[in-house]
Protein backbone atom coordinates (compact mmCIF):
# COMPACT_ATOMS: atom_id res chain seq x y z
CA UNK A 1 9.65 9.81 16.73
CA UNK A 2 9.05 7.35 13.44
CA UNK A 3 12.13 6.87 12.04
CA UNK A 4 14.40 7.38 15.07
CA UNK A 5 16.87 9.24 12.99
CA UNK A 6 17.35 12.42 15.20
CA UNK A 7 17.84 12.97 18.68
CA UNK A 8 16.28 11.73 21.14
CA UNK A 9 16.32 8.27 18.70
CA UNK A 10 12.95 7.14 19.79
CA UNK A 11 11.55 4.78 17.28
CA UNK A 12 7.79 4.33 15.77
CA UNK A 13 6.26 6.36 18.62
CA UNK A 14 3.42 7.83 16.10
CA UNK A 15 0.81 9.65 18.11
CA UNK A 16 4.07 11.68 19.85
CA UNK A 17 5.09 12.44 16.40
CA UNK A 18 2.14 13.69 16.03
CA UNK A 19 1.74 15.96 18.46
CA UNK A 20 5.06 16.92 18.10
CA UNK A 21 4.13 18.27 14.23
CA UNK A 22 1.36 20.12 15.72
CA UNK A 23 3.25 21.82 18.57
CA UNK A 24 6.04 22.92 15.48
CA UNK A 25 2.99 24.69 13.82
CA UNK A 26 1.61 26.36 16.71
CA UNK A 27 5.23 27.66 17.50
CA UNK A 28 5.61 28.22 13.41
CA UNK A 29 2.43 30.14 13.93
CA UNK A 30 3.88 32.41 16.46
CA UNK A 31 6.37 33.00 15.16
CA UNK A 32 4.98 33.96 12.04
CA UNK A 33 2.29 36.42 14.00
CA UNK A 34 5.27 37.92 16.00
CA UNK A 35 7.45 38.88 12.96
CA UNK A 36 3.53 40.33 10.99
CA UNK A 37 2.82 41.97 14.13
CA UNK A 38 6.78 43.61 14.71
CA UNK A 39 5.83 45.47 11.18
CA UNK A 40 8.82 43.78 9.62
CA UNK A 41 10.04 44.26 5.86
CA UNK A 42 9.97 40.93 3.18
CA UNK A 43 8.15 37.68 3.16
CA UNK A 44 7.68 34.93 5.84
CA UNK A 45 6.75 31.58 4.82
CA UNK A 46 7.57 27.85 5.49
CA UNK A 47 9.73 25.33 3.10
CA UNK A 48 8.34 22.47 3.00
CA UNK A 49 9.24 18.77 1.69
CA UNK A 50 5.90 17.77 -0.12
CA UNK A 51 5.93 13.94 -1.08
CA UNK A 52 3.25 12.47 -3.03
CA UNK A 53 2.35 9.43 -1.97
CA UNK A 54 1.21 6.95 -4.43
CA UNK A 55 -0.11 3.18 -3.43
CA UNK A 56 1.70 0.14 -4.46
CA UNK A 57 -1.05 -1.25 -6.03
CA UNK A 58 -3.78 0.92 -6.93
CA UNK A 59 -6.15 -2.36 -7.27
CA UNK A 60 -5.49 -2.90 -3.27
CA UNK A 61 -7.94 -1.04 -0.81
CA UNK A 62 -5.03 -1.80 1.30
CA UNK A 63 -2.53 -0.12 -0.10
CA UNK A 64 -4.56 2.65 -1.20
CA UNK A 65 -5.31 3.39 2.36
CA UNK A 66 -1.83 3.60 3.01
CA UNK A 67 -1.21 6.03 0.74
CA UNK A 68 -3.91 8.30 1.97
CA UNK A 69 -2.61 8.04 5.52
CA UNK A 70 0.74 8.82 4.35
CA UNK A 71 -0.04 12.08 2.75
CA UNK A 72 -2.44 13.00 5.59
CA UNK A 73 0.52 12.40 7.90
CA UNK A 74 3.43 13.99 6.00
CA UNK A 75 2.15 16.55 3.39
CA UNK A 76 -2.04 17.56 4.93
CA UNK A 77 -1.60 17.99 8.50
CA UNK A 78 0.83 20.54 7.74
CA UNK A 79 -0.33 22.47 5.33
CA UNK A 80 -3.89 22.18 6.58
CA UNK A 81 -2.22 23.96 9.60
CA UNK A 82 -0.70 26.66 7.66
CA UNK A 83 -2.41 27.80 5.05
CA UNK A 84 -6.31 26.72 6.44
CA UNK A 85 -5.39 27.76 10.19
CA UNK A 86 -7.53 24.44 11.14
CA UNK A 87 -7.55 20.59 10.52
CA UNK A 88 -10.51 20.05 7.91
CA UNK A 89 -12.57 17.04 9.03
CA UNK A 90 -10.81 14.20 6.41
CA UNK A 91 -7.40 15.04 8.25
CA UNK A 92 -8.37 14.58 11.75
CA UNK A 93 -10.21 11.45 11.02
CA UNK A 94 -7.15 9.85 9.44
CA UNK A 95 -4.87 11.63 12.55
CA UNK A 96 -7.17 10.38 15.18
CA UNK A 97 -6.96 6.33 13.75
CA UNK A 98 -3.43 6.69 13.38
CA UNK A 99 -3.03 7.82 17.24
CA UNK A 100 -5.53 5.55 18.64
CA UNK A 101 -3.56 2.43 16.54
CA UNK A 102 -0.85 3.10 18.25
CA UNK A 103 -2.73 3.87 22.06
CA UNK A 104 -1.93 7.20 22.43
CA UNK A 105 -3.41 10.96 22.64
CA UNK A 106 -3.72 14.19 20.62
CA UNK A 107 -4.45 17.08 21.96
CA UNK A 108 -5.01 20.81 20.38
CA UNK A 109 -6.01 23.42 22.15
CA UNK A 110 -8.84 26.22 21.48
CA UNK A 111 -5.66 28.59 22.10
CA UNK A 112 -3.81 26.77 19.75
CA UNK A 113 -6.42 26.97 16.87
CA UNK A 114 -7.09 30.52 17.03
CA UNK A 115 -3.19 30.84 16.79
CA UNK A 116 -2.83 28.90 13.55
CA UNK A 117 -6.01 30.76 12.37
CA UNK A 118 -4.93 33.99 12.80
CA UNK A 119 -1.17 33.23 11.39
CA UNK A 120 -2.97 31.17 7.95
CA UNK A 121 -3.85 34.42 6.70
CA UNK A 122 -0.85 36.29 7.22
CA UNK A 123 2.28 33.34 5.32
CA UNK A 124 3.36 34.94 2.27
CA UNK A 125 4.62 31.60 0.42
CA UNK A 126 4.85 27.82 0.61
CA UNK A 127 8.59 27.19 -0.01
CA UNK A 128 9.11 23.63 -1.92
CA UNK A 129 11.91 21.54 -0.93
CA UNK A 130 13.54 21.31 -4.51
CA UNK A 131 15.27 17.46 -3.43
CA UNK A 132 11.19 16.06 -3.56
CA UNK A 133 10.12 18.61 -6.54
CA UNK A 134 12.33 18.20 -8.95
CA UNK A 135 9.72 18.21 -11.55
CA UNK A 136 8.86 21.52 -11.08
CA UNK A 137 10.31 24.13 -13.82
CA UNK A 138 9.88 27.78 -13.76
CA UNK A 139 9.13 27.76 -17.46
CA UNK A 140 5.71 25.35 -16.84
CA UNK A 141 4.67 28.08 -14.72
CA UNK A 142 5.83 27.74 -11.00
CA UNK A 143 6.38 31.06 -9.68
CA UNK A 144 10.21 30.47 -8.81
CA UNK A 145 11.91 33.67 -6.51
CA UNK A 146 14.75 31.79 -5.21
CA UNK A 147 16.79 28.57 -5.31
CA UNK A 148 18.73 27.79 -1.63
CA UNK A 149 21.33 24.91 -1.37
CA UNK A 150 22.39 23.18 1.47
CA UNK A 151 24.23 24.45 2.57
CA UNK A 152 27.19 27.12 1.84
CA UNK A 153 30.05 24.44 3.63
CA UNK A 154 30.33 21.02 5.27
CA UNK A 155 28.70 20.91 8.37
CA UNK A 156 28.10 18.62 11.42
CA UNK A 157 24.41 16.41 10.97
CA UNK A 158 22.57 15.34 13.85
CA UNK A 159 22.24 11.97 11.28
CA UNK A 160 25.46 11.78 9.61
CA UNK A 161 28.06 13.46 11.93
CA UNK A 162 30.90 14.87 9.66
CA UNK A 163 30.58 11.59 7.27
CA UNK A 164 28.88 13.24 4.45
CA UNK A 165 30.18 16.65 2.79
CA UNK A 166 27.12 18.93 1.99
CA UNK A 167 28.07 22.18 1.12
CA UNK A 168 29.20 23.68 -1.70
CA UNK A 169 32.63 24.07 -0.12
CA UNK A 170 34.64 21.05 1.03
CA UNK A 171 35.78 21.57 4.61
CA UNK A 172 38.84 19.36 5.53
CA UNK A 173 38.01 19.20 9.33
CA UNK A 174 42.09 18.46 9.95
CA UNK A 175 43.45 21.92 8.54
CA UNK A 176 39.83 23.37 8.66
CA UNK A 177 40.94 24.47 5.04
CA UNK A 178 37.76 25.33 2.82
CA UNK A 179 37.72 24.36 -1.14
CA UNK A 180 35.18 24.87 -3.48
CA UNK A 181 33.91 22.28 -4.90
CA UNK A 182 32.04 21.78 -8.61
CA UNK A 183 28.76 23.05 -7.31
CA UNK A 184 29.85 26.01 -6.12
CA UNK A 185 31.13 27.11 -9.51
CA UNK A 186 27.52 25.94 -10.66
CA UNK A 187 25.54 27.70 -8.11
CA UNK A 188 27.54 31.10 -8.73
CA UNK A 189 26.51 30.29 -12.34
CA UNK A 190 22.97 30.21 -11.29
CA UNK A 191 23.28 33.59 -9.14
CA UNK A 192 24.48 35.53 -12.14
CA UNK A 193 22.13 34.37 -14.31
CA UNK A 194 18.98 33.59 -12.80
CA UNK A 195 18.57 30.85 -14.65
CA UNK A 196 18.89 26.83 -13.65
């Protein structure tokens, strides 16, 4: 609903985006209560792309503001609805301009609060999309327990069709022949060793 990139295609339509990331919490938050409350073995979580945001010109109120309502947007709402089970005050002021700038509504439920209350306390980890934090080593500290790739072989992309070749086998769609390519010699490196 901003960029237009995945289905449905619709373009710049912010205050549907934004209920749309709420709604994908609440149902994260379900989900994440269902598997707690099933008495399930291992971890539940959510992998997230965190982006800082940084203004253009740090002299310009302008772009400053930007900035903030960037981060709000992409990186606060979320996690505020994760890991806080509630909006704090600083995000919902920034959500509630950005919806009424582009004349439209926001709406949250007292059922859907008490939902991502109730699931905050219960995610086990914040997964880091490695592609936006690169700059984070195990060895200055972050608590590493796995490394995923995307993805194990080529696959179709709701962006990209079968254009671009992600995995770590080459599919040729033809013969639907698989063949590994460089990084799949590299990420078996990393699997034996546990090291990057």
């Amino acid at each position: 609903y901003i960029e237009g990139t995945f289905p449905n295609g619709v373009q710049y339509d912010m205050a549907s985006a934004i209920q749309l990331m709420h709604n994908m919490m609440v149902a994260h938050a379900k989900a994440v209560i269902a598997y707690k409350e099933a008495g399930y073995e291992g971890k539940i979580g959510i992998v997230h792309s965190l982006e800082s945001k940084y203004p253009y010109d740090e002299t310009k109120d302008e772009d400053v503001k930007a900035a903030k309502n960037e981060d709000v947007l992409n990186n606060q709402f979320l996690l505020d609805a994760t890991f806080l089970g509630k909006y704090r005050d600083e995000t919902m002021e920034i959500i509630n301009r950005l919806v009424e700038l582009n004349n439209g509504s926001f709406h949250a439920s007292k059922d859907d609060m008490e939902i991502l209350k109730e699931a905050a306390s219960y995610n086990d980890y914040l997964g880091i999309n490695y592609y936006q934090s690169r700059f984070i080593r195990y060895y200055d500290g972050a608590n590493v327990k796995g490394y995923f790739v995307w993805s194990l072989m080529d696959l179709f992309s709701w962006t990209n069709g079968y254009n671009k070749h992600y995995g770590l086998f080459y599919v040729d769609y033809e013969t639907q022949k698989r063949y590994p390519k460089k990084s799949a010699y590299w990420y078996r490196e990393v699997s034996k060793t546990k090291e990057l």
